[in-house]
C-alpha atoms as a PDB file:
ATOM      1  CA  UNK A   1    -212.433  25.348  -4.811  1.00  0.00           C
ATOM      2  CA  UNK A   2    -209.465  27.600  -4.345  1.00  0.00           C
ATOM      3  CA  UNK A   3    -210.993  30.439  -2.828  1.00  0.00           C
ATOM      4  CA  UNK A   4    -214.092  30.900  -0.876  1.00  0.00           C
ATOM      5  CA  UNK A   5    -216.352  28.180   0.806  1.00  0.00           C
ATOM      6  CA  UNK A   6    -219.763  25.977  -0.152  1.00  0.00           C
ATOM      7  CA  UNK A   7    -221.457  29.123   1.488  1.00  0.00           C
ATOM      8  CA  UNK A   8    -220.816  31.208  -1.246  1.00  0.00           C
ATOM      9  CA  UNK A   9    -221.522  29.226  -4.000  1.00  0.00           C
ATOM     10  CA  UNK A  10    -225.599  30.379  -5.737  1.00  0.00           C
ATOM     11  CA  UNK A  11    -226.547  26.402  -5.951  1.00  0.00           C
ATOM     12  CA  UNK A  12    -225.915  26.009  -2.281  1.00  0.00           C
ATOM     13  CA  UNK A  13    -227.139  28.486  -0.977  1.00  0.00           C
ATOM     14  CA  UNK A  14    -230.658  28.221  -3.422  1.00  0.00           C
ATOM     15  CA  UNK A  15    -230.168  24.355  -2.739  1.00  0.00           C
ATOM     16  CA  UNK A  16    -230.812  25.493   1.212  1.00  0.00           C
ATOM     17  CA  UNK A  17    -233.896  27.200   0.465  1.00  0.00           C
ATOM     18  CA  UNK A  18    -234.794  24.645  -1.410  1.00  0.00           C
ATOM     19  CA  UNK A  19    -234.358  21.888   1.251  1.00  0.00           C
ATOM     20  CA  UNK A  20    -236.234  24.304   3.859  1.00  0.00           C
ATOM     21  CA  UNK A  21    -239.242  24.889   1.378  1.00  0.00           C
ATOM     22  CA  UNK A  22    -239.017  20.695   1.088  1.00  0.00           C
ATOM     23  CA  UNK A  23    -239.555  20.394   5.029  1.00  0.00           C
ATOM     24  CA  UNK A  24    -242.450  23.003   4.671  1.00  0.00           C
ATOM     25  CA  UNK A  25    -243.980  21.337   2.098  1.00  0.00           C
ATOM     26  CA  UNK A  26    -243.836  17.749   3.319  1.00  0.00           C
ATOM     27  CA  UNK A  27    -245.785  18.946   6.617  1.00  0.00           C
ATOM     28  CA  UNK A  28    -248.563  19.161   4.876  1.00  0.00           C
ATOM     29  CA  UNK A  29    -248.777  15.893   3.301  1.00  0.00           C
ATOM     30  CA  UNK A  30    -251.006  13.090   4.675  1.00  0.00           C
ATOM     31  CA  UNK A  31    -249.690  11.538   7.919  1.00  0.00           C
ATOM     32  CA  UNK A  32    -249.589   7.820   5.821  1.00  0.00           C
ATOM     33  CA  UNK A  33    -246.655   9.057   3.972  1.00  0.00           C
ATOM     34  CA  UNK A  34    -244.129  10.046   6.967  1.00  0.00           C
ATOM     35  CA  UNK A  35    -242.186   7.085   6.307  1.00  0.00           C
ATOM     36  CA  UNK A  36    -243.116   7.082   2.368  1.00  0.00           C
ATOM     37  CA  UNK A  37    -242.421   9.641   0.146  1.00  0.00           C
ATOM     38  CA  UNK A  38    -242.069  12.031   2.965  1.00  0.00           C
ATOM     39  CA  UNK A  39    -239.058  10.771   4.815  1.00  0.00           C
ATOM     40  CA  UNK A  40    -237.477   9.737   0.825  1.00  0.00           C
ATOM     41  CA  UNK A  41    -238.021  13.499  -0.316  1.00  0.00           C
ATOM     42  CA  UNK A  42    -236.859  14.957   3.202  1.00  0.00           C
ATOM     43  CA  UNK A  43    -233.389  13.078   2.713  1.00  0.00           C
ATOM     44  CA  UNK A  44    -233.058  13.569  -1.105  1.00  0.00           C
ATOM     45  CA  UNK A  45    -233.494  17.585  -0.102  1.00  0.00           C
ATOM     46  CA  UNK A  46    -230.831  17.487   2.703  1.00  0.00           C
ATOM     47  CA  UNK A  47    -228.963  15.459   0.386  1.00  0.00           C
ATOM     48  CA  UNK A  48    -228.012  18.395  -2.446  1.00  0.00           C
ATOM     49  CA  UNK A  49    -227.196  20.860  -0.335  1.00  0.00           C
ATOM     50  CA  UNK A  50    -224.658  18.025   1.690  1.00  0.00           C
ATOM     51  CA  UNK A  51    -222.955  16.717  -1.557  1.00  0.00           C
ATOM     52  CA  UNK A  52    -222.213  20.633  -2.599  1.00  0.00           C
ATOM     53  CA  UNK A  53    -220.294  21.511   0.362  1.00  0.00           C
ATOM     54  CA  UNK A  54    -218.893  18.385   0.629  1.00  0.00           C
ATOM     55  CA  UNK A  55    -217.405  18.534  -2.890  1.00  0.00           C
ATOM     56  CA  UNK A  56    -216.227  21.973  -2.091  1.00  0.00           C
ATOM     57  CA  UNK A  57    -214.619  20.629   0.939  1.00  0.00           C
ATOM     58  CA  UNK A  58    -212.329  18.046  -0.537  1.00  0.00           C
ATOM     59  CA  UNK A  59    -210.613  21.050  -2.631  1.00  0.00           C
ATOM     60  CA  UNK A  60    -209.939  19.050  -6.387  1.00  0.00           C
ATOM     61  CA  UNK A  61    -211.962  19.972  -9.357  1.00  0.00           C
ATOM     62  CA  UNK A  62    -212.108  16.541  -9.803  1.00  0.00           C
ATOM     63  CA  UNK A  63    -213.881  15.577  -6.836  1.00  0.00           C
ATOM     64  CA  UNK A  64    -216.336  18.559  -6.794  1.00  0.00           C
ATOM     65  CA  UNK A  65    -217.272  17.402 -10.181  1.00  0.00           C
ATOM     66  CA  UNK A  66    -218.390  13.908  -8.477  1.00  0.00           C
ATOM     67  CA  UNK A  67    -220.101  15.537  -6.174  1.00  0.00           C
ATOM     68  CA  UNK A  68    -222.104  17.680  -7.964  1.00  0.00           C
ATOM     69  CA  UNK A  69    -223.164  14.717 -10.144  1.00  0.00           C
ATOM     70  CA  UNK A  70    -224.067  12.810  -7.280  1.00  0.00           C
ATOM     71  CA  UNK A  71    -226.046  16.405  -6.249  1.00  0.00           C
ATOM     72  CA  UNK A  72    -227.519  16.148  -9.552  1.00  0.00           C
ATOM     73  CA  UNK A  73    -228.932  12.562  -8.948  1.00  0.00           C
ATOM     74  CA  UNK A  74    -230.322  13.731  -6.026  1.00  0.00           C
ATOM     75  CA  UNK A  75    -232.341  16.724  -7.757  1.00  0.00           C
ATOM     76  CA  UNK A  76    -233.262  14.068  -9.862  1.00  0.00           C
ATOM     77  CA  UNK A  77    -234.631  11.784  -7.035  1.00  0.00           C
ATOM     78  CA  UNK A  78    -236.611  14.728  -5.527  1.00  0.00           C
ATOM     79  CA  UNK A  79    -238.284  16.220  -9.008  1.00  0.00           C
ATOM     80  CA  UNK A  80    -239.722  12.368  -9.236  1.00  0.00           C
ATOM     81  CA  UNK A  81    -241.019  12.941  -5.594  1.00  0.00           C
ATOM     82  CA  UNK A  82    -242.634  16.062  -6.905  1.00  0.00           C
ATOM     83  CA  UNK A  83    -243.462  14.486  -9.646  1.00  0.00           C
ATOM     84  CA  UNK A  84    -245.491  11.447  -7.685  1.00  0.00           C
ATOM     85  CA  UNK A  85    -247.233  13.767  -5.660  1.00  0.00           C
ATOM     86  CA  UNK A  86    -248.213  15.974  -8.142  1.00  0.00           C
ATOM     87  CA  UNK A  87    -250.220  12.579  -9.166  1.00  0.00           C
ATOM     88  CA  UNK A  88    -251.256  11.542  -5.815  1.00  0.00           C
ATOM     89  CA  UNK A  89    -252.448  15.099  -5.646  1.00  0.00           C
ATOM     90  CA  UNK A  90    -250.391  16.452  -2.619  1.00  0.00           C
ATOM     91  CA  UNK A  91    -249.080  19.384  -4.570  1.00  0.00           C
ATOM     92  CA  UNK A  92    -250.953  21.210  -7.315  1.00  0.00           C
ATOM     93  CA  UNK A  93    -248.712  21.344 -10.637  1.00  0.00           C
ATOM     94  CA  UNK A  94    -247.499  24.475 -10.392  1.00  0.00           C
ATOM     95  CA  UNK A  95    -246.272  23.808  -7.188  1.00  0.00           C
ATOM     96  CA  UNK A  96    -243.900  26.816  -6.689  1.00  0.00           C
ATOM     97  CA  UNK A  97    -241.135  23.774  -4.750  1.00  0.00           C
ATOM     98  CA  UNK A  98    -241.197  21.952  -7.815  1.00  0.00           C
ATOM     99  CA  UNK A  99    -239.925  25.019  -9.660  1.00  0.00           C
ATOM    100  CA  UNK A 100    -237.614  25.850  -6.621  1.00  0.00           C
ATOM    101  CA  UNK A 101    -235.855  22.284  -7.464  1.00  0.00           C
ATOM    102  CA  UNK A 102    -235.659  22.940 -11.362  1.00  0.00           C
ATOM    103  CA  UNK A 103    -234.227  26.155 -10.547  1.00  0.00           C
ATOM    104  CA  UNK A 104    -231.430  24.414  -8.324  1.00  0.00           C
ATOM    105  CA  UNK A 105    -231.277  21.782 -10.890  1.00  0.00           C
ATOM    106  CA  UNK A 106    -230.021  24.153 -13.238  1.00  0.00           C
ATOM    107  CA  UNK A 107    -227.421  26.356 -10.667  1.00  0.00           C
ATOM    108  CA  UNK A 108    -226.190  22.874  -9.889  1.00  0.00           C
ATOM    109  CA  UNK A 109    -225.998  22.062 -13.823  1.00  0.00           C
ATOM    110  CA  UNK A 110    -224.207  24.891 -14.887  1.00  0.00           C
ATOM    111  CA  UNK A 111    -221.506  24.838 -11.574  1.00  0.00           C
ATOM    112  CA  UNK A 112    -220.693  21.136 -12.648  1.00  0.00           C
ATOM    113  CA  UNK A 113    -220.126  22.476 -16.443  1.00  0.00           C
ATOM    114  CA  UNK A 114    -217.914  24.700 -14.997  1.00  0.00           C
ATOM    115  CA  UNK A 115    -216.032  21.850 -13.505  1.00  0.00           C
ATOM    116  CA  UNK A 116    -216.010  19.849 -16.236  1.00  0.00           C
ATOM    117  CA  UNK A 117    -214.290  22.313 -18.416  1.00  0.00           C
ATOM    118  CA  UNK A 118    -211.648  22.951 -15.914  1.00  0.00           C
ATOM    119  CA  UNK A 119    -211.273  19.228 -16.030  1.00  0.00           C
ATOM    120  CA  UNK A 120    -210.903  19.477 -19.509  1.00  0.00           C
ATOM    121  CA  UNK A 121    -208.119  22.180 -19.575  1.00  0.00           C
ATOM    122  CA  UNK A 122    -206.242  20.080 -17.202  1.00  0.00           C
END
């Protein structure tokens, strides 16, 4: 990044609420599944976030790019979370987290296009 910091990138800052609205919802899930899919989705949510700023940190297009594809994995990780405990019945489907991710999913979609055509020019 050549001007600016993580904090004022969209997908880290929505990637934030997201993570927060992760620790909310996990509460709330039986107390079986602290070390299950609670602790996995509680790391996988800190996780995107982590990799954004980090990327942003080491200051090469070509590293952010990493990053935010290892940010991307991540998202990944977490919808399947959603996804298993929209099965095991934790979370209804409409689940308004599981939206929150697919939103971040996108922000943190369309900032690593954004790399990757910078990549490209170069």
């Amino acid at each position: 990044m050549t001007t600016g910091t993580h904090k004022d990138l969209r997908a880290w800052q929505e990637a934030m609420e997201l993570a927060v609205s992760v620790y909310e919802k996990t509460a709330e899930f039986p107390r079986e599944e602290r070390y299950g899919l609670t602790s996995q989705r509680l790391r996988a949510a800190r996780s995107v976030p982590a990799l954004i700023a980090e990327g942003a940190a080491r200051n090469s297009t070509r590293e952010m790019y990493q990053y935010l594809g290892w940010a991307t994995g991540s998202l990944a990780e977490l919808e399947t979370d959603f996804e298993l405990a929209m099965r095991l019945r934790y979370l209804p489907g409409d689940s308004e987290v599981f939206q929150q991710a697919r939103h971040v999913g996108r922000l943190v979609n369309a900032l690593r296009n954004s790399f990757g055509r910078k990549l490209d020019e170069d």
